[in-house]
Protein backbone atom coordinates (compact mmCIF):
# COMPACT_ATOMS: atom_id res chain seq x y z
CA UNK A 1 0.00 0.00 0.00
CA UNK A 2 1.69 3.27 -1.24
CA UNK A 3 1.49 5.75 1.48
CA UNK A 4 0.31 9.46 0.93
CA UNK A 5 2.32 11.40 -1.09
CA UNK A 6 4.39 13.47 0.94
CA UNK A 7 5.77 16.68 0.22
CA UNK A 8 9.84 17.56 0.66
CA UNK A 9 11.46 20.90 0.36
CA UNK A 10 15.42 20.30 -0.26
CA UNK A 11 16.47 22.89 2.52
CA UNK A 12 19.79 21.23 4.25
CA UNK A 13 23.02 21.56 2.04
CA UNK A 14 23.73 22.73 -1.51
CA UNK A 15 27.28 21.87 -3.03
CA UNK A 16 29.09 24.83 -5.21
CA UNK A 17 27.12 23.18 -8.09
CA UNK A 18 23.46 23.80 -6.16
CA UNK A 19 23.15 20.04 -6.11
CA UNK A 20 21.26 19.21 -2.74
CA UNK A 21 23.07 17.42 -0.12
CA UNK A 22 19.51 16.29 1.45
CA UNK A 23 19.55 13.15 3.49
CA UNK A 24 17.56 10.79 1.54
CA UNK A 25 17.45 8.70 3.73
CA UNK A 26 15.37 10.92 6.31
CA UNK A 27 13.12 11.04 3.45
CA UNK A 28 12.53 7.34 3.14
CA UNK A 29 11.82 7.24 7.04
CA UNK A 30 9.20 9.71 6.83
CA UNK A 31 8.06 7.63 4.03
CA UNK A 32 8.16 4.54 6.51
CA UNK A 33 6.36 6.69 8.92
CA UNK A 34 3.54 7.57 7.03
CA UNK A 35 2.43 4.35 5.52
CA UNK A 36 2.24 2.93 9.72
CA UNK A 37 0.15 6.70 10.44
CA UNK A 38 -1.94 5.73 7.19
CA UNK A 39 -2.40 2.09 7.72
CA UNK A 40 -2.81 2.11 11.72
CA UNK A 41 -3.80 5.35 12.35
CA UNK A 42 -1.93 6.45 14.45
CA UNK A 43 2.44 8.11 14.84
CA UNK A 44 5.40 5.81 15.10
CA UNK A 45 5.24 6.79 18.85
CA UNK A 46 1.83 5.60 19.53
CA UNK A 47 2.72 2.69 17.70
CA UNK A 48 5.64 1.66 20.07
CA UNK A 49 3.74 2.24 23.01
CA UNK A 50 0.63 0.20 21.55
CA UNK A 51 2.77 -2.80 20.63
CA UNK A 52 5.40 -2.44 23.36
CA UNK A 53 8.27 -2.71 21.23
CA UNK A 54 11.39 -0.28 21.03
CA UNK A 55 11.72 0.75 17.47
CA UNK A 56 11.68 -0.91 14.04
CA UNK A 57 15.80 0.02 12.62
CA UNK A 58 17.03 -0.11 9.47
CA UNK A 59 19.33 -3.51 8.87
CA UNK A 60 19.82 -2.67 5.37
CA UNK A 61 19.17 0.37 2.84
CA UNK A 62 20.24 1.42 -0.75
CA UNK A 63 18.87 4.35 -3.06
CA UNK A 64 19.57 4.36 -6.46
CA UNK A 65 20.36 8.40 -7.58
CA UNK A 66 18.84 9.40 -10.79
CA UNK A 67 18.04 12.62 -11.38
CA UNK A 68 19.87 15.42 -8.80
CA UNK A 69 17.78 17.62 -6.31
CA UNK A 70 18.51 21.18 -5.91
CA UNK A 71 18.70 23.75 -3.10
CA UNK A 72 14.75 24.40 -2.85
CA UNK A 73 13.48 22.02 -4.75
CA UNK A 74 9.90 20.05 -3.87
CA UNK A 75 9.97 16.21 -4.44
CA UNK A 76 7.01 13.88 -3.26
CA UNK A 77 7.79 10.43 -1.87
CA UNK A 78 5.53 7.06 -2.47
CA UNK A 79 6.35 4.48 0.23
CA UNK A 80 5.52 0.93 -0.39
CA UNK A 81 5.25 -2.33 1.47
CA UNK A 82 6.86 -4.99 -0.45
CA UNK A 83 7.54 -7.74 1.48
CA UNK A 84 6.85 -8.96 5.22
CA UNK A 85 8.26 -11.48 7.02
CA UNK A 86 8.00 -12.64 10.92
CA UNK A 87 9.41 -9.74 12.26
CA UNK A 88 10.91 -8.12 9.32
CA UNK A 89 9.43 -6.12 6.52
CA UNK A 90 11.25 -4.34 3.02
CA UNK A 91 9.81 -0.67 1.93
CA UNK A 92 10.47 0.57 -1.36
CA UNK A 93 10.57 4.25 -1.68
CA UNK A 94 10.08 6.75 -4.92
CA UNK A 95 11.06 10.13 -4.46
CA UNK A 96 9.81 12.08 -7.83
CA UNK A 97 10.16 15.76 -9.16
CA UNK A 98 6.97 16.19 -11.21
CA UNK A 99 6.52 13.33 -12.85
CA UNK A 100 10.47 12.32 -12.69
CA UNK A 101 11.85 9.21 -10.58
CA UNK A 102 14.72 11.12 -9.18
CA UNK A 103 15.33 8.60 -6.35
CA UNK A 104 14.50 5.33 -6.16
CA UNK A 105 15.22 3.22 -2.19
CA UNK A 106 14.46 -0.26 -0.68
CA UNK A 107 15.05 -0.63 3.22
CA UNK A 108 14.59 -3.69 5.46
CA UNK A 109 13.52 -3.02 8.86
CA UNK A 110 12.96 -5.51 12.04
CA UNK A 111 10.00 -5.20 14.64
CA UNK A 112 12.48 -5.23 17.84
CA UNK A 113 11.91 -5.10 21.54
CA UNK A 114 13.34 -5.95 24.78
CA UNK A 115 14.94 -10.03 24.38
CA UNK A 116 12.44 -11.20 27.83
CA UNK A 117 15.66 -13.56 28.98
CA UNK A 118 18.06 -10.60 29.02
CA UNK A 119 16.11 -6.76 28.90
CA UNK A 120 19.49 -5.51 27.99
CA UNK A 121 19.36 -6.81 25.30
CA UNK A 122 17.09 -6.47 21.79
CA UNK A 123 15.20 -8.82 19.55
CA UNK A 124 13.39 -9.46 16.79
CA UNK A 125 9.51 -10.50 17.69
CA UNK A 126 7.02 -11.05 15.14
CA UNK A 127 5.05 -8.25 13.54
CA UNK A 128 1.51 -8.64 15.09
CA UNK A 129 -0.69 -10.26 12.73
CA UNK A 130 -3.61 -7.05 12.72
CA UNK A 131 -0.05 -4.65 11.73
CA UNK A 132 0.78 -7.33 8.74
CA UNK A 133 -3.34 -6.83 7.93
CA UNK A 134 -3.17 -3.30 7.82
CA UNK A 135 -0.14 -2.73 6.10
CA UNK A 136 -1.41 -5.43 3.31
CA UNK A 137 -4.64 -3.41 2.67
């Protein structure tokens, strides 16, 4: 389920060149963010409270850069659920200018919370099966 398109201004860093230096990768989180606010209803912080876990990190990301942001520019960004595992889940992201792919990012993340044999410790636990249903519609 793409989320809602979200609106970026490129504000942080411009090279020489006026090439944005924008972290991309804050981009894709919001992304993340929104499709849990759209399919749940409620903010990432909510959502650890609800579910009692600690966070959902990144274990792996790439982008793919193919058209260049500059200083001021507005993209949008589609997030999409691709994949979801037991407590793992992949989101591909589409950051566009117009009607241009200008960035194009996958990231795995895990559903983690305290490990209950050592609460120093984190773990993986499975996604709760109404999350999985809500991210599928």
């Amino acid at each position: 389920m793409p989320s809602p398109v979200h609106l970026i201004q490129c504000l942080q860093h411009a090279a020489p060149e006026g090439f944005a230096r924008d972290s991309y990768f804050t981009y894709f989180d919001a992304g993340t963010n929104a499709l849990f606010l759209r399919a749940l209803g409620y903010n990432k912080f909510e959502m650890l409270k609800r579910y009692g876990i600690v966070g959902i990190p990144l274990v792996d990301v790439s982008a793919r850069f193919i058209v260049p942001s500059t200083f001021g520019d507005v993209v949008a960004i589609e997030s999409t659920v691709t994949e979801i595992r037991r407590s793992s889940f992949r989101v591909r992201h589409r950051l566009l200018k117009g009607d241009t792919l200008g960035v194009e990012g996958s990231e795995t993340r895990v559903w983690v919370g305290r490990d209950p044999a050592d609460p120093h410790k984190l773990k993986g636990l499975p996604i709760p099966a109404e999350v999985i249903a809500s991210l599928n519609d």
